[in-house]
Every structure is written in C-alpha cells, then in structure tokens.
Protein backbone atom coordinates (compact mmCIF):
# COMPACT_ATOMS: atom_id res chain seq x y z
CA UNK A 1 8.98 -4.36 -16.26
CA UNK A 2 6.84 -7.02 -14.26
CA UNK A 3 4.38 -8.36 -16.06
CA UNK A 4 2.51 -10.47 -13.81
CA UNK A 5 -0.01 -8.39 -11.50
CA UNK A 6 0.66 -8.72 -7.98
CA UNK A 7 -2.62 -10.08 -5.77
CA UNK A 8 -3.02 -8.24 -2.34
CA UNK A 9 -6.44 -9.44 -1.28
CA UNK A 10 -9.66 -9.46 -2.53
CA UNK A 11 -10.18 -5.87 -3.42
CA UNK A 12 -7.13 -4.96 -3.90
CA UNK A 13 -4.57 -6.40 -6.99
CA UNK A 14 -1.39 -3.91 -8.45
CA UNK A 15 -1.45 -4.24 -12.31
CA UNK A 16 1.95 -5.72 -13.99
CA UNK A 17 2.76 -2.02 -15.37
CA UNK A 18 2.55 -0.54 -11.84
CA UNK A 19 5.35 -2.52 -10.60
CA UNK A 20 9.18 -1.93 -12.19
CA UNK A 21 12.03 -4.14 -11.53
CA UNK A 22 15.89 -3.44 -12.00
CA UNK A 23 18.37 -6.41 -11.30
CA UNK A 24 21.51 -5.09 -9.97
CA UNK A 25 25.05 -6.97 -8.15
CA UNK A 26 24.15 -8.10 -4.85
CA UNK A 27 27.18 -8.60 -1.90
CA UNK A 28 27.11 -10.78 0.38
CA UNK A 29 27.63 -14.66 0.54
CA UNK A 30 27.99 -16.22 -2.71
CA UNK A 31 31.52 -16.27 -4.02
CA UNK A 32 32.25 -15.83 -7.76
CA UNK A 33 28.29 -15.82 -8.32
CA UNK A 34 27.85 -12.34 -6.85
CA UNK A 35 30.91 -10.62 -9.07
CA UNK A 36 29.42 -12.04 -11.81
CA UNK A 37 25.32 -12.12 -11.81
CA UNK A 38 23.02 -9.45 -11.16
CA UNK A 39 20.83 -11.14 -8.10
CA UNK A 40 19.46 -8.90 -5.68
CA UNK A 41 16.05 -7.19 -6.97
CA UNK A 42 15.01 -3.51 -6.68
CA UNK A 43 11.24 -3.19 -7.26
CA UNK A 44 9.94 0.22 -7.93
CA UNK A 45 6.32 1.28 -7.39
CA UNK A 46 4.85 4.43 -7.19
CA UNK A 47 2.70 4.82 -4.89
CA UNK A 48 0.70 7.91 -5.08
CA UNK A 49 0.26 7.39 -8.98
CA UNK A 50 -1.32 3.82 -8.14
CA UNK A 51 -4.84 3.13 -9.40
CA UNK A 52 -5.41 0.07 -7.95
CA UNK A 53 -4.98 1.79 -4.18
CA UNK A 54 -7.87 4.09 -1.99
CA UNK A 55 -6.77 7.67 -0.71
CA UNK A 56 -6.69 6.16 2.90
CA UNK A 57 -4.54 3.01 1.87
CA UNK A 58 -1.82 5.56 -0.20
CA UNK A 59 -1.91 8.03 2.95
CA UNK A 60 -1.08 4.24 5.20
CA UNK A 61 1.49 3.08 2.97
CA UNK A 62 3.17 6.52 3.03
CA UNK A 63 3.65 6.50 6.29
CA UNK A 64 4.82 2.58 6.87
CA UNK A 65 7.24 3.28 3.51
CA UNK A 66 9.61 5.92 5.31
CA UNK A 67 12.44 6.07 4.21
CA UNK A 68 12.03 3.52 1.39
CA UNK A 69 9.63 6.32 -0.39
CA UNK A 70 11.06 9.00 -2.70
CA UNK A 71 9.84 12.61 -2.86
CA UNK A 72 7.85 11.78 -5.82
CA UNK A 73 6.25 9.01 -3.77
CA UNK A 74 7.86 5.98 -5.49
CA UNK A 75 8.58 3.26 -3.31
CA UNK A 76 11.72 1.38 -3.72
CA UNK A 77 12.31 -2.77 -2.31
CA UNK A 78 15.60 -3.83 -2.82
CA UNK A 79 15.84 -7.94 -1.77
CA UNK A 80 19.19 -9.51 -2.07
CA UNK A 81 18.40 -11.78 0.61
CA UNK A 82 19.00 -14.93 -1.58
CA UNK A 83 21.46 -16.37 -4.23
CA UNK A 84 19.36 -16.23 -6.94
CA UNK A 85 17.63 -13.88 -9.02
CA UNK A 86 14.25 -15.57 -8.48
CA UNK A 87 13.81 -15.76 -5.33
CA UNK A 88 14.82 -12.35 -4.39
CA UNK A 89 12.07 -11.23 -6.57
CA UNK A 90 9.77 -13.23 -4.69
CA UNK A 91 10.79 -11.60 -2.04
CA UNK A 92 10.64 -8.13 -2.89
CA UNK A 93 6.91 -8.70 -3.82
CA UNK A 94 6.00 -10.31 -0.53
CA UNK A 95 7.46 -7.46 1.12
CA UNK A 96 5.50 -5.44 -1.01
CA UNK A 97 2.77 -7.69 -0.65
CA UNK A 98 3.26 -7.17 3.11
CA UNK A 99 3.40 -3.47 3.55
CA UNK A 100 -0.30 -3.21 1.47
CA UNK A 101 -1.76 -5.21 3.58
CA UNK A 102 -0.86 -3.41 6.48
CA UNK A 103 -1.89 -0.35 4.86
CA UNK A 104 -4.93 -1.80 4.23
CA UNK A 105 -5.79 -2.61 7.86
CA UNK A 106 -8.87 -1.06 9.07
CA UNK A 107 -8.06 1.81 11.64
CA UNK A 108 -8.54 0.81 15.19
CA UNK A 109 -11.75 1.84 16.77
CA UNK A 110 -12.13 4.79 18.63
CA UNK A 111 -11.29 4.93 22.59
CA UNK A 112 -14.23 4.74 24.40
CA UNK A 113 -14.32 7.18 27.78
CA UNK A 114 -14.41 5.53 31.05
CA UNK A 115 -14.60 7.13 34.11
CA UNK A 116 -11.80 6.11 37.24
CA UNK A 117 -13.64 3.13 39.94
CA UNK A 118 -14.42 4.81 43.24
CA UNK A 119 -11.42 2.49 44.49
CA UNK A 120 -9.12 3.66 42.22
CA UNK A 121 -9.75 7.53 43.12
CA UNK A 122 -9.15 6.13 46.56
CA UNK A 123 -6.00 4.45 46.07
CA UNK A 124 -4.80 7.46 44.48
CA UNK A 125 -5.81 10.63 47.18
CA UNK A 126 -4.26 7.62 49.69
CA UNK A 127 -1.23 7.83 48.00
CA UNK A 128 -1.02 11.62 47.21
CA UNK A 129 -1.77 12.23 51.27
CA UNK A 130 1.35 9.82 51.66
CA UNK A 131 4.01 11.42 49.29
CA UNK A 132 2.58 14.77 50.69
CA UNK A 133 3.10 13.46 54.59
CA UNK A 134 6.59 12.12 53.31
CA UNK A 135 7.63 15.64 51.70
CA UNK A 136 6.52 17.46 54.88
CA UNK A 137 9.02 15.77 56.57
CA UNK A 138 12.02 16.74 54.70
CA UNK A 139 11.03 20.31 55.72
CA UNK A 140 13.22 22.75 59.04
CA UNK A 141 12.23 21.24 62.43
CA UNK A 142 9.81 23.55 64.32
CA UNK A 143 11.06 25.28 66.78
CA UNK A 144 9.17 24.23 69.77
C-alpha cells in the first residue's frame, strides 16, 4: 500500500489507500542487481471506484488508460525505467500524475460555423470548371 496521497492539482488529490503498489524483478540494464532486487514498480489504481475523481474526469481517464485499464476499471503503471526501487516509484506516480491531469483538461470549445469567403467559392467552381474541361477531353473525338 502507498501511504502518501498523491497531489494532482488544486481540486483534485488521490488518497494513500486509493493507490496500491507491488514491487516485482525488472530486466533490463543492471547486472546482478536486477536477478536479485525487486525494482521496477506496478502501481494499481482503480479508477472508476475513485472518490477523489468527477464522472467527466473517470469517463477522460478511461479513455487515455487503454490498454493499461482492466475490465474492472483498475489501472495498472508498471515503471522499471530506473535502477532503483525509488525512483521507479516516482515515476509511476508522475505518470499517473500525468494522465489525471490530462483527464482533467477542460474539453475544447465548441466549433463555431463559418460560412466559405466569396473568393474561396470562386477558387473552387474555377477549379471544378477546370477538372470538368480536363475530363471532357479524355472523352471519343467527334466525328466531324
């Protein structure tokens, strides 16, 4: 279990108990240290249980988690980025860190309607007439 809580922003801070972390053998670059030390981090948290998250922040999160996100909706980080055990779990809250906050960004404001520029509509029955002219061309020779 992680017992510190994990700060997001201002509104928004996961309790210690949300957040579960398993130590397991890493590969990679470390010689001896890797056969013999549990390094790399996987940090469990389940997201649609999560009190400390809105309705439109869990449906975000869902969706950026993929394939990281189990059918109950618990997300799993595993970090084994680094040699050492604290630093991985640094890192697998920052990337938690980072995936909230993305969540958490306000959706993007609606498209306004514009209509095409007079020039534009020009440009574009030009160019139609053109490819039109051009296709005529590849047609039978009359017969004159």
């Amino acid at each position: 279990m992680a017992s510190d809580p994990l700060f997001i922003n201002d509104r928004i801070t996961i309790a210690g108990w949300e957040l579960t972390e398993q130590f397991v053998l890493a590969g990679g670059p470390g010689g001896q240290n890797v056969n013999k030390v549990s390094t790399a981090v996987q940090l469990f948290f389940s997201i649609l249980n999560s009190p400390s998250l809105n309705e439109r922040v869990k449906a975000n999160a869902v969706k950026l988690a993929g394939k990281r996100l189990s059918k109950e909706g618990v997300l799993m980080i595993e970090a084994s980025r680094f040699r050492s055990q604290d630093r991985n779990r640094e890192d697998a809250r920052e990337r938690l860190k980072e995936l909230i906050l993305e969540a958490a960004k306000p959706p993007p404001a609606p498209r306004k309607k514009t209509k095409p520029t007079k020039g534009s509509i020009e440009r574009r029955l030009k160019e139609k007439s053109g490819r039109a002219e051009v296709k005529k061309m590849r047609g039978r020779p009359l017969g004159d």
